[in-house]
N, C-alpha and C. Protein backbone atom coordinates (compact mmCIF):
# COMPACT_ATOMS: atom_id res chain seq x y z
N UNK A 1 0.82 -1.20 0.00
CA UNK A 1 0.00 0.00 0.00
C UNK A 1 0.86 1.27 0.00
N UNK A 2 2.13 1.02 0.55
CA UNK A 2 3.28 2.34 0.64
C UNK A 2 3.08 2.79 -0.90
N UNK A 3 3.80 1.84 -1.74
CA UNK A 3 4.40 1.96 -2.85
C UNK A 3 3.15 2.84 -3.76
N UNK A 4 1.76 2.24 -3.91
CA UNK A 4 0.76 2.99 -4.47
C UNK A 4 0.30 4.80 -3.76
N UNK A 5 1.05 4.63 -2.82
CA UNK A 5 0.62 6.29 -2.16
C UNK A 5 1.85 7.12 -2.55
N UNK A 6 3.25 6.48 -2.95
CA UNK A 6 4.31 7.18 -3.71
C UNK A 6 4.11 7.27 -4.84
N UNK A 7 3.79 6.29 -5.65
CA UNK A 7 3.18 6.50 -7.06
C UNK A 7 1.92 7.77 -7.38
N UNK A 8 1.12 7.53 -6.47
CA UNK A 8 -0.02 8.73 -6.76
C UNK A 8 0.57 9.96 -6.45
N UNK A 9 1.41 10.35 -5.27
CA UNK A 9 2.00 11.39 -5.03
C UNK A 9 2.99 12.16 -6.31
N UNK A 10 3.82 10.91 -6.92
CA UNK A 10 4.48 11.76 -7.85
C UNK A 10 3.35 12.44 -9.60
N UNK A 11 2.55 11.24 -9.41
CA UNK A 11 1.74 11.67 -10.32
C UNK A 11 0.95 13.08 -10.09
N UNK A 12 0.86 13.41 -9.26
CA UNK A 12 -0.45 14.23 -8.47
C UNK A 12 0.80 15.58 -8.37
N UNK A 13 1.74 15.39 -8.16
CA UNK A 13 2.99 16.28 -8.35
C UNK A 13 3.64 16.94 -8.76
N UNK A 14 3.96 15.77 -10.24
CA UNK A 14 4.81 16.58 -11.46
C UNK A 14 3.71 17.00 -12.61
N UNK A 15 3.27 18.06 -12.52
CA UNK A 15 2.28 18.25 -13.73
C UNK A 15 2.50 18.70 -15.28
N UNK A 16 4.26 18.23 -15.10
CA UNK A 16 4.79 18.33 -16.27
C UNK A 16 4.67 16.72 -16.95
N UNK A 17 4.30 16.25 -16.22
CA UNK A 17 4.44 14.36 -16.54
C UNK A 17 5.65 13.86 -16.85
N UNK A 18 6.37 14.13 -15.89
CA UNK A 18 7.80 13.83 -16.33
C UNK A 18 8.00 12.59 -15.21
N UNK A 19 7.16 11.81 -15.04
CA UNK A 19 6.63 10.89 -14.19
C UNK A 19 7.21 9.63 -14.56
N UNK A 20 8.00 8.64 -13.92
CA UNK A 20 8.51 7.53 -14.21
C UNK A 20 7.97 6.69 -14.79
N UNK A 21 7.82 5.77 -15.81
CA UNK A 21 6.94 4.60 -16.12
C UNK A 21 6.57 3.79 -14.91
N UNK A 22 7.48 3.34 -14.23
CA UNK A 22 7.13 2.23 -12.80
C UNK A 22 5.88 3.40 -11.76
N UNK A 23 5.93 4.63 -11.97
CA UNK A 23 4.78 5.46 -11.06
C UNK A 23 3.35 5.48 -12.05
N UNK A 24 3.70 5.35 -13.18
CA UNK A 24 2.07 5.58 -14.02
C UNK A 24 1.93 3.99 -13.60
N UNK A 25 2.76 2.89 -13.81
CA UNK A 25 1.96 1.44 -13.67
C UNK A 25 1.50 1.55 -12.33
N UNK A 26 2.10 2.37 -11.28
CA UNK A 26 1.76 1.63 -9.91
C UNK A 26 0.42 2.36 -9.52
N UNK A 27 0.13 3.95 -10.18
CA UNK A 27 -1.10 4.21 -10.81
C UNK A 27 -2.54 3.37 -10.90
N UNK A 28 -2.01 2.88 -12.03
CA UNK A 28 -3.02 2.05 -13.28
C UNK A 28 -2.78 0.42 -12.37
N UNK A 29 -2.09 -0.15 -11.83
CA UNK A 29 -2.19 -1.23 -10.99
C UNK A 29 -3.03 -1.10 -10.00
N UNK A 30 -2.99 0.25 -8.86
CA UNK A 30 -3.32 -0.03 -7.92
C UNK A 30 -2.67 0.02 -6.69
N UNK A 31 -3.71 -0.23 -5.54
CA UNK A 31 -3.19 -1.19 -4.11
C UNK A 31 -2.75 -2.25 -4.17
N UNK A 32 -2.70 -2.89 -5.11
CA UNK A 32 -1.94 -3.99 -4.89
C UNK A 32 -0.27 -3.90 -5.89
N UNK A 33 -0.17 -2.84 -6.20
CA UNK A 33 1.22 -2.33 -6.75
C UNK A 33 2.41 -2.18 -5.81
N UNK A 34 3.80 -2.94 -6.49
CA UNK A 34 4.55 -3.01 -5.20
C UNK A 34 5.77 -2.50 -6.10
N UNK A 35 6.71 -1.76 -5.56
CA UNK A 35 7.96 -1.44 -6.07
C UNK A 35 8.53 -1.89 -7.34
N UNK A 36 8.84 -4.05 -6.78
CA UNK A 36 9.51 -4.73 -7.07
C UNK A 36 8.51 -5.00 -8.66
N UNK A 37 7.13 -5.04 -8.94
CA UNK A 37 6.32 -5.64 -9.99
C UNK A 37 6.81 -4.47 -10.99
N UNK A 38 6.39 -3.31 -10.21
CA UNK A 38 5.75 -1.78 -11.00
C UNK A 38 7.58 -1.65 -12.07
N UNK A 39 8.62 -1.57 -10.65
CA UNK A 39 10.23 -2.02 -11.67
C UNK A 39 9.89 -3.33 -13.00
N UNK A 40 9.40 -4.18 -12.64
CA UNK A 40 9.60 -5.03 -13.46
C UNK A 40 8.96 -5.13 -15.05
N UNK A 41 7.83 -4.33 -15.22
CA UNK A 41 7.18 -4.34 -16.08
C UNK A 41 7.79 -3.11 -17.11
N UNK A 42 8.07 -1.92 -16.01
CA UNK A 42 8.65 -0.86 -16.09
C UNK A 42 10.07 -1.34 -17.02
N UNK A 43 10.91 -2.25 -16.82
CA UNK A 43 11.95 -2.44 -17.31
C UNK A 43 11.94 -3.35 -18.91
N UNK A 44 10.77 -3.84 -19.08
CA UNK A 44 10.12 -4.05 -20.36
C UNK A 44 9.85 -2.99 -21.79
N UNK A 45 10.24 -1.83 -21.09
CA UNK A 45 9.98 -0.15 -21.55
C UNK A 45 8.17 0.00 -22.18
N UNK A 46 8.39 1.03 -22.70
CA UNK A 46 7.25 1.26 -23.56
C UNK A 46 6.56 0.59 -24.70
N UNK A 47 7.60 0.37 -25.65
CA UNK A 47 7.03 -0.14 -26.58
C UNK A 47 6.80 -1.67 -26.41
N UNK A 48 7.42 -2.60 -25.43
CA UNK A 48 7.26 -4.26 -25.17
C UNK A 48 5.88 -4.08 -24.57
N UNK A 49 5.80 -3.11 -23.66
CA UNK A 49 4.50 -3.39 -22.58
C UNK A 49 3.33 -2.63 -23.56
N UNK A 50 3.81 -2.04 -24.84
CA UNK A 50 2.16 -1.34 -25.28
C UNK A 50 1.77 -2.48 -26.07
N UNK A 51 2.85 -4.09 -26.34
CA UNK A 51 1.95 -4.57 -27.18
C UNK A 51 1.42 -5.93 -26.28
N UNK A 52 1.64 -6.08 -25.47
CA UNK A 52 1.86 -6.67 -24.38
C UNK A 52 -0.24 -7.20 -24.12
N UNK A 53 -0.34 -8.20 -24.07
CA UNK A 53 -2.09 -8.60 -24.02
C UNK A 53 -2.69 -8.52 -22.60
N UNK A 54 -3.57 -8.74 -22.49
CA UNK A 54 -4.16 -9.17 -20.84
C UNK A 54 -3.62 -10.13 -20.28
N UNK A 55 -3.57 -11.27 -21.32
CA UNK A 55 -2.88 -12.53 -20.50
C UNK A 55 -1.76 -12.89 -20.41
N UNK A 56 -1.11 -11.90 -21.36
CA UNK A 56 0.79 -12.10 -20.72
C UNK A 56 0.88 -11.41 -19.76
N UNK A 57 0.28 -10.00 -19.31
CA UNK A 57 0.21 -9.66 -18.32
C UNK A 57 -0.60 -10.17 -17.23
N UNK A 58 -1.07 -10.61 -17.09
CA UNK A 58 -1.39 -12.00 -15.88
C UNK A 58 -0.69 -12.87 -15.64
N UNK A 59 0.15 -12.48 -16.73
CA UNK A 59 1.21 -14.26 -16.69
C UNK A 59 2.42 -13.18 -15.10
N UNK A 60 2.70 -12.10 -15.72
CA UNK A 60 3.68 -11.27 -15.24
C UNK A 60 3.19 -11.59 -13.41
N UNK A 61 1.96 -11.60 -13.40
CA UNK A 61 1.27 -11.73 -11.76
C UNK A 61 0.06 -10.40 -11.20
N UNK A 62 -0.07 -9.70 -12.62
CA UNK A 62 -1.39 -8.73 -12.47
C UNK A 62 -2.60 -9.64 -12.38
N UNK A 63 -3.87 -9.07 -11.93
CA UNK A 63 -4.99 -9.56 -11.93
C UNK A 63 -5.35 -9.07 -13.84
N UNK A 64 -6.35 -10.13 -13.78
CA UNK A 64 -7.25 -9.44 -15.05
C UNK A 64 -7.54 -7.75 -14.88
N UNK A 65 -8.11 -7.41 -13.95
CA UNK A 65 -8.64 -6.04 -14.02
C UNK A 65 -7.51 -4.77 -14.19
N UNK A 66 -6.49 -5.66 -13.43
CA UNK A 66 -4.97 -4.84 -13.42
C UNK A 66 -4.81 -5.08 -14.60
N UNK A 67 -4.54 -6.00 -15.11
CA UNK A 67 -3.74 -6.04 -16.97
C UNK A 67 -4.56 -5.51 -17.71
N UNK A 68 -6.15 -5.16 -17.67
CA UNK A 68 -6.81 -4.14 -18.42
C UNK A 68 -6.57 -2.89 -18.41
N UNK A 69 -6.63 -2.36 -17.12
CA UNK A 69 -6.27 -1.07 -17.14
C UNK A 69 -4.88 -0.53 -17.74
N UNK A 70 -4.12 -1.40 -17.57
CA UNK A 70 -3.04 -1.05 -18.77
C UNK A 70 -3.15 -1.04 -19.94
N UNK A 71 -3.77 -2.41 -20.66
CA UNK A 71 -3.72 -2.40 -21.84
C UNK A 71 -4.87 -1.35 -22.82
N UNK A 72 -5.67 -0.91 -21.72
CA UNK A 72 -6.57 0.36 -21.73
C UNK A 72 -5.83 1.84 -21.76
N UNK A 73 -5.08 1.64 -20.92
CA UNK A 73 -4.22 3.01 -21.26
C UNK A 73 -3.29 3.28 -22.00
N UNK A 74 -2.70 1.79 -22.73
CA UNK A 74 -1.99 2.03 -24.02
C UNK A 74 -2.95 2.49 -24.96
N UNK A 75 -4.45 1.74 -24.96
CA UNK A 75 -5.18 2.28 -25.92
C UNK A 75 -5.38 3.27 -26.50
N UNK A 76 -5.65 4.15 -25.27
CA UNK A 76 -5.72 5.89 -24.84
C UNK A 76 -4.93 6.70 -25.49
N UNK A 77 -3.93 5.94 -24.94
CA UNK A 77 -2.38 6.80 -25.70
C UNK A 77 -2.72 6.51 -27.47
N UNK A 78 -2.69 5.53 -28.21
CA UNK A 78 -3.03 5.10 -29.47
C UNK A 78 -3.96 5.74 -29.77
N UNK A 79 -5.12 5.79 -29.27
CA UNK A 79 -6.40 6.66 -29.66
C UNK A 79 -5.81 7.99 -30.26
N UNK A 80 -5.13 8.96 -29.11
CA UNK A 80 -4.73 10.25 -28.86
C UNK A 80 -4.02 10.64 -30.11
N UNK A 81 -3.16 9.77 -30.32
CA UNK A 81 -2.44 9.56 -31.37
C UNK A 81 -2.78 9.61 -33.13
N UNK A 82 -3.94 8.95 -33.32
CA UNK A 82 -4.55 8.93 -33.85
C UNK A 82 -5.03 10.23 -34.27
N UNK A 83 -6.16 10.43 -33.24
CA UNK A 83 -7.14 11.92 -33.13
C UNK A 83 -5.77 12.95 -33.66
N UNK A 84 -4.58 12.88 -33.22
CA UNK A 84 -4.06 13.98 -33.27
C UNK A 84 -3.69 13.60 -34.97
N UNK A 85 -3.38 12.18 -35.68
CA UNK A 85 -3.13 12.66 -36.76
C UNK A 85 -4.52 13.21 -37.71
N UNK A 86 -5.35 12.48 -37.75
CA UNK A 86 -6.55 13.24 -38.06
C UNK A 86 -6.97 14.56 -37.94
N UNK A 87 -6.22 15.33 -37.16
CA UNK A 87 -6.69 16.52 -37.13
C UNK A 87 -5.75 17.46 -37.50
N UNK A 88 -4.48 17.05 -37.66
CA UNK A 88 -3.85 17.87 -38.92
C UNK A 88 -3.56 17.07 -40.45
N UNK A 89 -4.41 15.98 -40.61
CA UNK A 89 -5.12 16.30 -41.81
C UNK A 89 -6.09 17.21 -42.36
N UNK A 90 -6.65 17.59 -41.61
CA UNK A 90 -8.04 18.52 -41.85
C UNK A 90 -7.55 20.27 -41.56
N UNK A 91 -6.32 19.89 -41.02
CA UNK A 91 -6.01 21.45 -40.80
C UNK A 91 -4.62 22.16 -41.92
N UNK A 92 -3.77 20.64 -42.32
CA UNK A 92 -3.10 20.99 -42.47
C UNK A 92 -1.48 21.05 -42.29
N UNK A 93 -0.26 20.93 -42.87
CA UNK A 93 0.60 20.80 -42.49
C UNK A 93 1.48 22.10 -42.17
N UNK A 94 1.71 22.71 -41.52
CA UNK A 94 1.81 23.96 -41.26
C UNK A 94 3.64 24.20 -40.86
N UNK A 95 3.82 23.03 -39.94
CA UNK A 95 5.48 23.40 -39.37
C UNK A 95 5.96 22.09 -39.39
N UNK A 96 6.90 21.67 -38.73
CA UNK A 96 7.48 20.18 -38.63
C UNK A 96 6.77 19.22 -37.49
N UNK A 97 6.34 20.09 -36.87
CA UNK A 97 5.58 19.32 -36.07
C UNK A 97 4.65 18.76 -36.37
N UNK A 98 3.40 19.61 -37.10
CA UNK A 98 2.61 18.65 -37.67
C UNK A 98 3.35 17.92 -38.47
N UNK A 99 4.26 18.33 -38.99
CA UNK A 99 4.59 16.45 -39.73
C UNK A 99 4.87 15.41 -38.82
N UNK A 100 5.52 15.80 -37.81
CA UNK A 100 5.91 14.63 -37.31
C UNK A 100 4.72 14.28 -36.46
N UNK A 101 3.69 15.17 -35.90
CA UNK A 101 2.38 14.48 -35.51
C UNK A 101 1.64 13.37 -36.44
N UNK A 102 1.76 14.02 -37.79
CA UNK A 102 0.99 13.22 -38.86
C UNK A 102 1.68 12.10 -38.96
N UNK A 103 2.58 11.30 -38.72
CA UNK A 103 3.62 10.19 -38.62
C UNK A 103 3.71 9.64 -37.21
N UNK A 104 3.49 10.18 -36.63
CA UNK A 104 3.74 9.35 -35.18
C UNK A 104 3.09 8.21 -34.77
N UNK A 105 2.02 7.84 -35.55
CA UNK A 105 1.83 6.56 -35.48
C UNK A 105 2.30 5.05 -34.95
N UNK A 106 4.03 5.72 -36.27
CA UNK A 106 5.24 4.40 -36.59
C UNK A 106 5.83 4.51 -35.72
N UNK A 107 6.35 5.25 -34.83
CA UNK A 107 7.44 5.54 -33.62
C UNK A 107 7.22 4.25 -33.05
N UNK A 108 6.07 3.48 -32.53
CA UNK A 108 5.99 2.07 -31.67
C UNK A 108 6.43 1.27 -32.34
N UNK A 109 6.00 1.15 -33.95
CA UNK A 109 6.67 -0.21 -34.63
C UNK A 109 7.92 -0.76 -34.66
N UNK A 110 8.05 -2.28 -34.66
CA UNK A 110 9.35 -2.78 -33.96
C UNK A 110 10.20 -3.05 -35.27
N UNK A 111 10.00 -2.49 -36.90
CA UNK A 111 10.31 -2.59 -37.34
C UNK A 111 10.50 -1.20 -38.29
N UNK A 112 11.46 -0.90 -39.37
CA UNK A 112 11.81 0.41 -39.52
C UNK A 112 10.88 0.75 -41.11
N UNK A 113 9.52 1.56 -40.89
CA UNK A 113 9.06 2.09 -41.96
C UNK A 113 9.13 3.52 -42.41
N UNK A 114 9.17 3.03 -43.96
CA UNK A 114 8.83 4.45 -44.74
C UNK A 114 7.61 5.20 -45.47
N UNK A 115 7.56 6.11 -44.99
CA UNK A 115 6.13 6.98 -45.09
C UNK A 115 5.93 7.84 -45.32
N UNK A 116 5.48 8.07 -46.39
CA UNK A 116 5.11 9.84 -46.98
C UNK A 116 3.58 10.14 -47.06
N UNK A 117 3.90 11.28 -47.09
CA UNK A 117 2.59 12.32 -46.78
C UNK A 117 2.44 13.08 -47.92
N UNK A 118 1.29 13.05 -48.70
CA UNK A 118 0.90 13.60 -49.94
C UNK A 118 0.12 14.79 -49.63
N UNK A 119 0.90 15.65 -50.05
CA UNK A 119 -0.15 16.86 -49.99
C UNK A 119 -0.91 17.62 -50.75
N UNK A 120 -1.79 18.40 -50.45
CA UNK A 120 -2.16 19.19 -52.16
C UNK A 120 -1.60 20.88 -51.94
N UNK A 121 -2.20 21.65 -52.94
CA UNK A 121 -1.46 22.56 -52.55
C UNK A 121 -1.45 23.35 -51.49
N UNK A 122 -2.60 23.19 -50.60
CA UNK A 122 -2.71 23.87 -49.55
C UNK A 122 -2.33 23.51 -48.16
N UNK A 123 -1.23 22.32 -48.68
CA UNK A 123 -0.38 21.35 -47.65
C UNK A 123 -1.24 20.58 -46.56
N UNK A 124 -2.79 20.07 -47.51
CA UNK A 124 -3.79 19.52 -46.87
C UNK A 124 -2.69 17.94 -47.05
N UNK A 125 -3.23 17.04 -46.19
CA UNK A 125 -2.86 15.95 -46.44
C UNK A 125 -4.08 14.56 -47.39
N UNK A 126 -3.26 14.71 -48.62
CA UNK A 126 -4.07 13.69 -49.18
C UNK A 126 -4.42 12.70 -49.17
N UNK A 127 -2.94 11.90 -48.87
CA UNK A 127 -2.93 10.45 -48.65
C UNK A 127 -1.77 10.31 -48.19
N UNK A 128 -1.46 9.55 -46.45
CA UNK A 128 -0.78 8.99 -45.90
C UNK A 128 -0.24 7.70 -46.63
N UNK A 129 0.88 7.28 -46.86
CA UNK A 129 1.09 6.34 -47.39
C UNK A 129 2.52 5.57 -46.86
N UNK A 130 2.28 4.36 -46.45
CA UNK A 130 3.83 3.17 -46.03
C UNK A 130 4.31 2.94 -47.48
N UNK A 131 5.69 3.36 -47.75
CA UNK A 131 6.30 3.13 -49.41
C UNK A 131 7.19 1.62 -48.98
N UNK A 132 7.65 1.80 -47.73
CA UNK A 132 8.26 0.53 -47.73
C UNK A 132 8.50 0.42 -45.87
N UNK A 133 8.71 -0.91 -45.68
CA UNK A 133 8.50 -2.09 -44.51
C UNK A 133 9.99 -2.15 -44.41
N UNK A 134 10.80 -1.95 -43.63
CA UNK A 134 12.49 -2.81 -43.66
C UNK A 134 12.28 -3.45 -42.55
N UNK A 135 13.94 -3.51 -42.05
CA UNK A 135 13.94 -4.43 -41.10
C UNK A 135 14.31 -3.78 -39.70
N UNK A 136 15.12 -4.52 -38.60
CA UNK A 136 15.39 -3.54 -37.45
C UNK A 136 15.59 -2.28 -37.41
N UNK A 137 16.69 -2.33 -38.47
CA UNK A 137 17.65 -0.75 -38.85
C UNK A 137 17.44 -0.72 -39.89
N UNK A 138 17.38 -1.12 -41.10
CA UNK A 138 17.31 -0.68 -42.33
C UNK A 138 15.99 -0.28 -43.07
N UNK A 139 15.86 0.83 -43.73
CA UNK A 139 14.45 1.00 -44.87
C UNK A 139 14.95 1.30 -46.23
N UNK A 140 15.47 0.38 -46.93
CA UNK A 140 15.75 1.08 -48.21
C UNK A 140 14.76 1.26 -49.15
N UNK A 141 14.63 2.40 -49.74
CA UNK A 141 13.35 2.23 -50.87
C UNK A 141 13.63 3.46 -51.86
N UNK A 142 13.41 3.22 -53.07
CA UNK A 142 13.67 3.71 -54.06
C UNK A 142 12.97 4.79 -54.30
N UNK A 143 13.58 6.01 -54.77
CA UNK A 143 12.37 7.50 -55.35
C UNK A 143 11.53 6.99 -55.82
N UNK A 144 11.73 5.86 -57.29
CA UNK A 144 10.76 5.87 -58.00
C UNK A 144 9.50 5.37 -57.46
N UNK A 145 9.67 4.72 -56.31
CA UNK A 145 8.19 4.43 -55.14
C UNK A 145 7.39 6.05 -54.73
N UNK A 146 8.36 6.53 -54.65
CA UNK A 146 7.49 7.70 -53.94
C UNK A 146 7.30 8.59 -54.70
N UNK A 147 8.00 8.68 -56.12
CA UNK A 147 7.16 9.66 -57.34
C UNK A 147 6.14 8.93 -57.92
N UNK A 148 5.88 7.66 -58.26
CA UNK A 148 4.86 6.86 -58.80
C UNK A 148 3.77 7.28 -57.97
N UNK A 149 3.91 7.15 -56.47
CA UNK A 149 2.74 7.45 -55.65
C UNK A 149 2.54 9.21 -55.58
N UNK A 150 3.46 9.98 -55.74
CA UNK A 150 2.75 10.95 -55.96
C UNK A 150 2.33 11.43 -57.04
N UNK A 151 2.75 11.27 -57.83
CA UNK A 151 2.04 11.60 -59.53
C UNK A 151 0.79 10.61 -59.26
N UNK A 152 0.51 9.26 -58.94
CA UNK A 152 -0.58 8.80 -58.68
C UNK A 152 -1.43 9.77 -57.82
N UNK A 153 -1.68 10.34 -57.07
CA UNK A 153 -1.89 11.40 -56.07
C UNK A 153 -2.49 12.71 -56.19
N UNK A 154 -1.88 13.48 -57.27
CA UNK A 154 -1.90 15.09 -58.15
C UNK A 154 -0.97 15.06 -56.96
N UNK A 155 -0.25 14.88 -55.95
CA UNK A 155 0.24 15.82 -55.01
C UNK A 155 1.25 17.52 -55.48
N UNK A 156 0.95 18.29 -54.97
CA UNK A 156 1.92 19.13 -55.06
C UNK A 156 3.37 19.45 -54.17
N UNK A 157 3.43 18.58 -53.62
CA UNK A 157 4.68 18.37 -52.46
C UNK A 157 4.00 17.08 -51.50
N UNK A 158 5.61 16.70 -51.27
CA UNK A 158 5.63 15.56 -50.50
C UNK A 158 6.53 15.31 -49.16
N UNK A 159 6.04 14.63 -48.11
CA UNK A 159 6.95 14.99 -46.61
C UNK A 159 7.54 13.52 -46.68
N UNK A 160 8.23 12.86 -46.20
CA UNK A 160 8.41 11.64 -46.37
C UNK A 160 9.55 11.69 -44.77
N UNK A 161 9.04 10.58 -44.39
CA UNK A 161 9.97 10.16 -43.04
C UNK A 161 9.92 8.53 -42.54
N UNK A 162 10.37 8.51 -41.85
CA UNK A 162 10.58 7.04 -41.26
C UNK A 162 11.20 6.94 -39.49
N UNK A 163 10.51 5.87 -38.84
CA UNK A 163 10.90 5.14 -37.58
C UNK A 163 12.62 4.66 -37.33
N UNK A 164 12.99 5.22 -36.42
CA UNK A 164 13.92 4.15 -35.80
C UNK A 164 13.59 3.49 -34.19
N UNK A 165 12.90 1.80 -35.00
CA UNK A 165 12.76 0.85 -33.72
C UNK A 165 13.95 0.96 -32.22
N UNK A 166 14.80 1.63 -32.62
CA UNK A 166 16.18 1.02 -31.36
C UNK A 166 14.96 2.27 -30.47
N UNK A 167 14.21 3.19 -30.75
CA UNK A 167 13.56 4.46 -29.98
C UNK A 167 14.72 5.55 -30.35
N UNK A 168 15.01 5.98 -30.79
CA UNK A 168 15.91 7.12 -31.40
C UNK A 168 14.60 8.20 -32.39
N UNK A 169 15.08 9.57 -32.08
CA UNK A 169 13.40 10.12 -32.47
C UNK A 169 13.17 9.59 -34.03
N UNK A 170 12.43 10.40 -34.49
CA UNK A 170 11.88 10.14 -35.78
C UNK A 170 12.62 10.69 -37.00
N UNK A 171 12.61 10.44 -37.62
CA UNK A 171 13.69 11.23 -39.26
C UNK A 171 12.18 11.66 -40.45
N UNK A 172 12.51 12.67 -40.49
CA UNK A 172 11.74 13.73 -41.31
C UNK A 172 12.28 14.43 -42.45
N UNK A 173 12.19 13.95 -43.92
CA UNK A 173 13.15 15.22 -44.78
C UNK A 173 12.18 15.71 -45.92
């Protein structure tokens, strides 16, 4: 019960959310959250535990209701994610940020994709598009993928970026 009244405290605290992963699980666990679990899952990082099911997490020693609420708040996060690229489609690509909002999708994938963003001229986004799938570290893929798809397109400019799985930020050119 200690460990869940330190966890809520730092949450309730830093309202910058600069909040440890092992304090949001001990959170989203509960009273029955203990140091030694909240470390352990915690040390799985982000992207193992967002793909992570109900019942491997039961396997870990959460209850069902505990391994939901996690796999519920990865959801959340995914949802958010989402909503946010959707809504600078409709607004627009304006700075780098919305690009890299409109892409953030791939940042979780455990593998390294390439992805461009078709725009029209009013740097609306036309069509999101994966040009190519690689592997851990590598995406090689050829222009002629990504002029075929934009002349397929009308686009008038194109953003194109890609994931690095190791978690290293995003590449945008």
């Amino acid at each position: 019960m200690k460990y869940i009244k330190i966890a809520r405290e730092r949450v309730s605290i830093y309202p910058d959310r600069s909040v440890d992963l092992k304090h949001i699980l001990g959170v989203l666990i509960g009273p029955r959250a203990t140091s030694d679990l909240c470390e352990k899952l915690a040390s799985y990082g982000y992207q193992y535990l967002s793909e992570m099911t109900v019942w491997e997490l039961e396997n870990e020693g959460l209850t069902e209701i505990e391994a939901q609420r996690i796999v519920a708040g990865f959801d959340l996060a995914r949802k958010m994610i989402e909503n946010n690229i959707k809504s600078t489609k409709e607004s627009g690509i304006r700075s780098p940020e919305d690009a890299a909002n409109a892409i953030k999708s791939i940042k979780f994938l455990d593998q390294e994709h390439f992805v461009c963003l078709f725009l029209d001229n009013k740097n609306k986004v036309i069509q999101k598009k994966t040009i190519f799938v690689g592997g851990l570290n590598t995406s090689i893929v050829h222009p002629r993928e990504v002029f075929k798809n934009a002349i397929r397109f009308s686009s008038a400019s194109i953003i194109c970026g890609h994931n690095h799985p190791s978690g290293d930020p995003l590449t945008i050119v």
